[in-house]
C-alpha atoms as a PDB file:
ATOM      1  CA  UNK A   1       0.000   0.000   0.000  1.00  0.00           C
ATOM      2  CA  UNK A   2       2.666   2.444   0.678  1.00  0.00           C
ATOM      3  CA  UNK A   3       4.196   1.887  -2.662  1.00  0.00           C
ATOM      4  CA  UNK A   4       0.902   2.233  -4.074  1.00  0.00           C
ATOM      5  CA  UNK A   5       0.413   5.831  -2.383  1.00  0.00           C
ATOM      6  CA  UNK A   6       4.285   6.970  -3.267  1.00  0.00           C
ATOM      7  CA  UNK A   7       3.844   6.177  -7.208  1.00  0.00           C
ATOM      8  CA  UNK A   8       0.792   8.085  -6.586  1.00  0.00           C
ATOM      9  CA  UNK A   9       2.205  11.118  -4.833  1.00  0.00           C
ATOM     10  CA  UNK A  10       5.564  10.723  -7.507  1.00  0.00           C
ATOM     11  CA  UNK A  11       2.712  11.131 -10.351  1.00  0.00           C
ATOM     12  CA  UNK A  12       0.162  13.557  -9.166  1.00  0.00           C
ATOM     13  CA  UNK A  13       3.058  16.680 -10.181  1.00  0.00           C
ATOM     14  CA  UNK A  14       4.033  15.039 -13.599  1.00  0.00           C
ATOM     15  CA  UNK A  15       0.302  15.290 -14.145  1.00  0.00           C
ATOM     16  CA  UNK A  16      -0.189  18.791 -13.123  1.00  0.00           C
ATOM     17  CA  UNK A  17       2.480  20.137 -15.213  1.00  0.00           C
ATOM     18  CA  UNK A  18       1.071  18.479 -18.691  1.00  0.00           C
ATOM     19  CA  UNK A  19      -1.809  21.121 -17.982  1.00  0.00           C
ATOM     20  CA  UNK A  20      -0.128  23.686 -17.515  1.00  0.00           C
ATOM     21  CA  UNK A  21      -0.697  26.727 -20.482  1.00  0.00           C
ATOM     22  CA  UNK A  22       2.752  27.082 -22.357  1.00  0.00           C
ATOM     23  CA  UNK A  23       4.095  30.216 -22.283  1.00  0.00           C
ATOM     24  CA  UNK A  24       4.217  32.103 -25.289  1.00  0.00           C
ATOM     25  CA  UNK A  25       7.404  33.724 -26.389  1.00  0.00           C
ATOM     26  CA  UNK A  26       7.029  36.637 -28.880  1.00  0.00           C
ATOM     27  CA  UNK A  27      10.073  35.802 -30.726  1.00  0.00           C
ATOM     28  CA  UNK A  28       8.363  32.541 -31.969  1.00  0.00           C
ATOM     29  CA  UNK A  29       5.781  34.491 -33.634  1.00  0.00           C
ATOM     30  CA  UNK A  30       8.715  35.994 -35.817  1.00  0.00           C
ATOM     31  CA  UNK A  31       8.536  32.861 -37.589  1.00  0.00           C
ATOM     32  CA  UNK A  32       6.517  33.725 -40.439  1.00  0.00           C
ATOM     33  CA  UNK A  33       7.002  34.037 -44.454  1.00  0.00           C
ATOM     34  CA  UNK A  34       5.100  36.811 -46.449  1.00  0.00           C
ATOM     35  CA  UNK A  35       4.152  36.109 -50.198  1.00  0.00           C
ATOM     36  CA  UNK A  36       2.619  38.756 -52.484  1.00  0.00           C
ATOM     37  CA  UNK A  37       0.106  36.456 -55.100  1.00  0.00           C
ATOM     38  CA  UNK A  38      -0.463  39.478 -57.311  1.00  0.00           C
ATOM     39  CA  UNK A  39      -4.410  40.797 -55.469  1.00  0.00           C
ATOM     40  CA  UNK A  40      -3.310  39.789 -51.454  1.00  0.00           C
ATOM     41  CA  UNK A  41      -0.471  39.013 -49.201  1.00  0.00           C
ATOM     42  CA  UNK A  42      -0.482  35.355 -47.632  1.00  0.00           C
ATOM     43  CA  UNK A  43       1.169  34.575 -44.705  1.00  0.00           C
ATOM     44  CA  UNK A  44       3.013  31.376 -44.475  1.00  0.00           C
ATOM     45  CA  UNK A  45       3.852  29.947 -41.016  1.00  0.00           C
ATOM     46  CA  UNK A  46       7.150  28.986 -39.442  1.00  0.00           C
ATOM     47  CA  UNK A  47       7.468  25.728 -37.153  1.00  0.00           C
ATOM     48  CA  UNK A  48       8.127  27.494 -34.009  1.00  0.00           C
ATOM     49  CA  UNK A  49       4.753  29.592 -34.693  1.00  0.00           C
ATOM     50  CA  UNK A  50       2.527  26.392 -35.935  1.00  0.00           C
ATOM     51  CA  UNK A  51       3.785  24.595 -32.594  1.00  0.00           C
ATOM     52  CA  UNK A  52       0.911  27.010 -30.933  1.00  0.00           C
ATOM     53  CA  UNK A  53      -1.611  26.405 -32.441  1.00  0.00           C
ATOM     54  CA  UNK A  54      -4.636  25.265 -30.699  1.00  0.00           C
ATOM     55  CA  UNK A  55      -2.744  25.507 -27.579  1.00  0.00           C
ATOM     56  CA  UNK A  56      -3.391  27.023 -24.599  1.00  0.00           C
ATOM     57  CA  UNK A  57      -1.264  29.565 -23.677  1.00  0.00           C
ATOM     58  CA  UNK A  58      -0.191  32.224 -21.585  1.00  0.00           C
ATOM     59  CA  UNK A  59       1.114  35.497 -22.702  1.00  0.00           C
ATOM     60  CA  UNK A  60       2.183  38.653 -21.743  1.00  0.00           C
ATOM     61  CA  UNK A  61       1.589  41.795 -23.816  1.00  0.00           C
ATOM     62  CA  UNK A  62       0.475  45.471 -24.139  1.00  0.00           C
ATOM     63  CA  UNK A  63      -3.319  46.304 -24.551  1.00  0.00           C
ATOM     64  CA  UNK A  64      -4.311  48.024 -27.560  1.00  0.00           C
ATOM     65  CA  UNK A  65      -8.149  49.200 -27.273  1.00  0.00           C
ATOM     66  CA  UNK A  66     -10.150  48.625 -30.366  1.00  0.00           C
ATOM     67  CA  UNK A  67     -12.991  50.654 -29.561  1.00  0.00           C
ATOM     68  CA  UNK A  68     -13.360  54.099 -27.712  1.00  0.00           C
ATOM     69  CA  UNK A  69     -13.997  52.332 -24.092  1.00  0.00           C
ATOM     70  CA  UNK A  70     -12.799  52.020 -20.990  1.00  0.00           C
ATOM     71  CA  UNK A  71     -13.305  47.773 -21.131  1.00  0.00           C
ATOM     72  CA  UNK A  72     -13.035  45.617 -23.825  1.00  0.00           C
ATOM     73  CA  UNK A  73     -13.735  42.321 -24.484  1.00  0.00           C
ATOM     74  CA  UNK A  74     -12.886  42.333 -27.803  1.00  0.00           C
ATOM     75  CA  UNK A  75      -8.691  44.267 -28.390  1.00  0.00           C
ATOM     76  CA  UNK A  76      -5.316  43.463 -29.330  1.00  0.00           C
ATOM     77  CA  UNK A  77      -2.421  42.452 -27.463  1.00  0.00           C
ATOM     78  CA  UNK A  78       1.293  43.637 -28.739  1.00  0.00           C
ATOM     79  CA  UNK A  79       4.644  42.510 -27.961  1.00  0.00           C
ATOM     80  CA  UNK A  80       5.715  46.198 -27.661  1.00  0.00           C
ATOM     81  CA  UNK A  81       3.763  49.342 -25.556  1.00  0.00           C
ATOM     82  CA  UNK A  82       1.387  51.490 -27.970  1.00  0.00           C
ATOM     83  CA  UNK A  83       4.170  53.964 -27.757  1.00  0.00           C
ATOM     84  CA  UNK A  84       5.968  51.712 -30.427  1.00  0.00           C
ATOM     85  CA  UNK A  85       2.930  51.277 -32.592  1.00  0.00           C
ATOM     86  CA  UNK A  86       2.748  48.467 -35.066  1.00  0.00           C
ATOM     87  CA  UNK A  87       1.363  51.061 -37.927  1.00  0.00           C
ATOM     88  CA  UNK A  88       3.843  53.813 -36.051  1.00  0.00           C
ATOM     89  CA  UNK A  89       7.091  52.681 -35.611  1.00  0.00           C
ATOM     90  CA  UNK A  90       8.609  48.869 -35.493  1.00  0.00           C
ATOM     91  CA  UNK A  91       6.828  45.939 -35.532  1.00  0.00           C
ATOM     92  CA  UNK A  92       4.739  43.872 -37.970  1.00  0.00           C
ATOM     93  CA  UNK A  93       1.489  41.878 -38.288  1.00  0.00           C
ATOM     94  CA  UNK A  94       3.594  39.092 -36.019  1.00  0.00           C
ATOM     95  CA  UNK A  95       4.129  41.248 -33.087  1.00  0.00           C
ATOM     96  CA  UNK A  96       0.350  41.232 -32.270  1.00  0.00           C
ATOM     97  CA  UNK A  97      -2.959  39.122 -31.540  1.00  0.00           C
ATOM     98  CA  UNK A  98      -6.186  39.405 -31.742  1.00  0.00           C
ATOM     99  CA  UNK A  99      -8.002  38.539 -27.816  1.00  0.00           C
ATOM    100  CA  UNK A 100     -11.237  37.037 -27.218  1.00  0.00           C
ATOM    101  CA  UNK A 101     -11.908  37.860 -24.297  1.00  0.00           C
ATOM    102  CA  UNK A 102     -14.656  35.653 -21.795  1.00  0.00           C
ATOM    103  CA  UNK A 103     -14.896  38.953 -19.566  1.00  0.00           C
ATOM    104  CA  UNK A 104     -14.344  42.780 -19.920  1.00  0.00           C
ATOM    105  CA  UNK A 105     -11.043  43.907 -19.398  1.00  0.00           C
ATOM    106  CA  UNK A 106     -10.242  47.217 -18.157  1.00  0.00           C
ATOM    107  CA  UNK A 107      -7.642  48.905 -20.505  1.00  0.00           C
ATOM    108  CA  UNK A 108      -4.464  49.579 -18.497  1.00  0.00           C
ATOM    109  CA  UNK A 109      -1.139  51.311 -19.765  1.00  0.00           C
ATOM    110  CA  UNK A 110       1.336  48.759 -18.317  1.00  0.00           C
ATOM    111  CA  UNK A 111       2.054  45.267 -20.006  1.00  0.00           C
ATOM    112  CA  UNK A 112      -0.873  42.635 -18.698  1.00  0.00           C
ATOM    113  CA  UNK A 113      -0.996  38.667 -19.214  1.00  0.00           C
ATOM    114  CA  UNK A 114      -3.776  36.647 -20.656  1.00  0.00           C
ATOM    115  CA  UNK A 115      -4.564  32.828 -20.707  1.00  0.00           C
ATOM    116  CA  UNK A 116      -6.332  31.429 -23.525  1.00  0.00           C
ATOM    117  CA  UNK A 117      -6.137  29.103 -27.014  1.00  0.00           C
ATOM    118  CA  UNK A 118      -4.052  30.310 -29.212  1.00  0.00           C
ATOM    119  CA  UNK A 119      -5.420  30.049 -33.284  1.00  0.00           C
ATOM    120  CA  UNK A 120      -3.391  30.839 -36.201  1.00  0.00           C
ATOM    121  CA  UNK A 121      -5.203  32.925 -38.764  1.00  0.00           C
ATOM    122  CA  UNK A 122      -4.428  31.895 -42.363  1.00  0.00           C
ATOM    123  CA  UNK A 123      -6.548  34.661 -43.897  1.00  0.00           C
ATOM    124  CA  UNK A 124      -4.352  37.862 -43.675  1.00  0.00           C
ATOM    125  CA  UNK A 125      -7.166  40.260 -45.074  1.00  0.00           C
ATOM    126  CA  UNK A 126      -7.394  42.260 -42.045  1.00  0.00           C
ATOM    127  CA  UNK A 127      -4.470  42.155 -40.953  1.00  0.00           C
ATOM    128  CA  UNK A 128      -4.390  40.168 -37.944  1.00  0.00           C
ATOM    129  CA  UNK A 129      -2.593  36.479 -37.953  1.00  0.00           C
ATOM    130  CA  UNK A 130      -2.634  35.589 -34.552  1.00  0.00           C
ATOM    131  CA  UNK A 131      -5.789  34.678 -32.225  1.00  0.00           C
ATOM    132  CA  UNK A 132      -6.422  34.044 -28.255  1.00  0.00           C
ATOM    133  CA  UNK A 133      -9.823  32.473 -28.182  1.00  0.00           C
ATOM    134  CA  UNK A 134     -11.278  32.103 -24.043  1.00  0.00           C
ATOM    135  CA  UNK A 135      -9.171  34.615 -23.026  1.00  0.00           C
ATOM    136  CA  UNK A 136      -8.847  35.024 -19.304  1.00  0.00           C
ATOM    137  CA  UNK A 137      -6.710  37.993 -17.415  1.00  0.00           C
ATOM    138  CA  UNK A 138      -4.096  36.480 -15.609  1.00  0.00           C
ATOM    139  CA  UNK A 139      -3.713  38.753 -11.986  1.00  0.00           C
END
């Protein structure tokens, strides 16, 4: 019995760490190939950025409001502060996702972290390529 209960207890953390939400590093998200097929361009993606697909995830990021509010369920989340503006200054369709949020967020200046499933978008129309689906504010 007490090797029984010390396999158990030896498990139980193993276990607990498969669920755990990966954590998202922005450089990953680099990983992407642009292709001009003479109306659109198409994004092509990388290994490192396919391997988070469908997985949940955890990621810190700056909140960029879509909509005149003070909360927002619906925004964008950048690897760099608004300051550094993706249409501004440096940074690319890759340094941002689109968040789905389950609950109104409050917009805040300082970098926040979210929880949620993380989708590849293949249609680069509006500009967006990355998804968080579920989202949930980390505290």
């Amino acid at each position: 019995m007490k090797t029984i209960l010390f396999s158990l207890f030896l498990f139980l953390p193993v276990m607990s760490l498969q669920n755990e939400p990966k954590t998202l590093v922005w450089e990953d998200l680099m990983d992407v190939e642009w292709t001009y097929d003479g109306e659109f361009y198409q994004v092509k993606f990388g290994e490192s950025a396919k391997e988070y697909d469908g997985v949940e995830i955890v990621v810190e990021g700056f909140m960029f409001p879509l909509e005149y509010t003070r909360k927002h369920t619906t925004f964008l989340v950048s690897a760099s502060p608004m300051t550094n503006c993706f249409f501004c200054g440096p940074g690319e369709a890759e340094s941002m996702m689109l968040v789905e949020s389950k609950d109104a967020i409050e917009y805040v200046y300082k970098p926040i972290t979210m929880t949620g499933t993380f989708r590849l978008i293949h249609d680069a129309a509006d500009g967006v390529i990355y998804e968080l689906e579920g989202a949930t504010m980390v505290e």
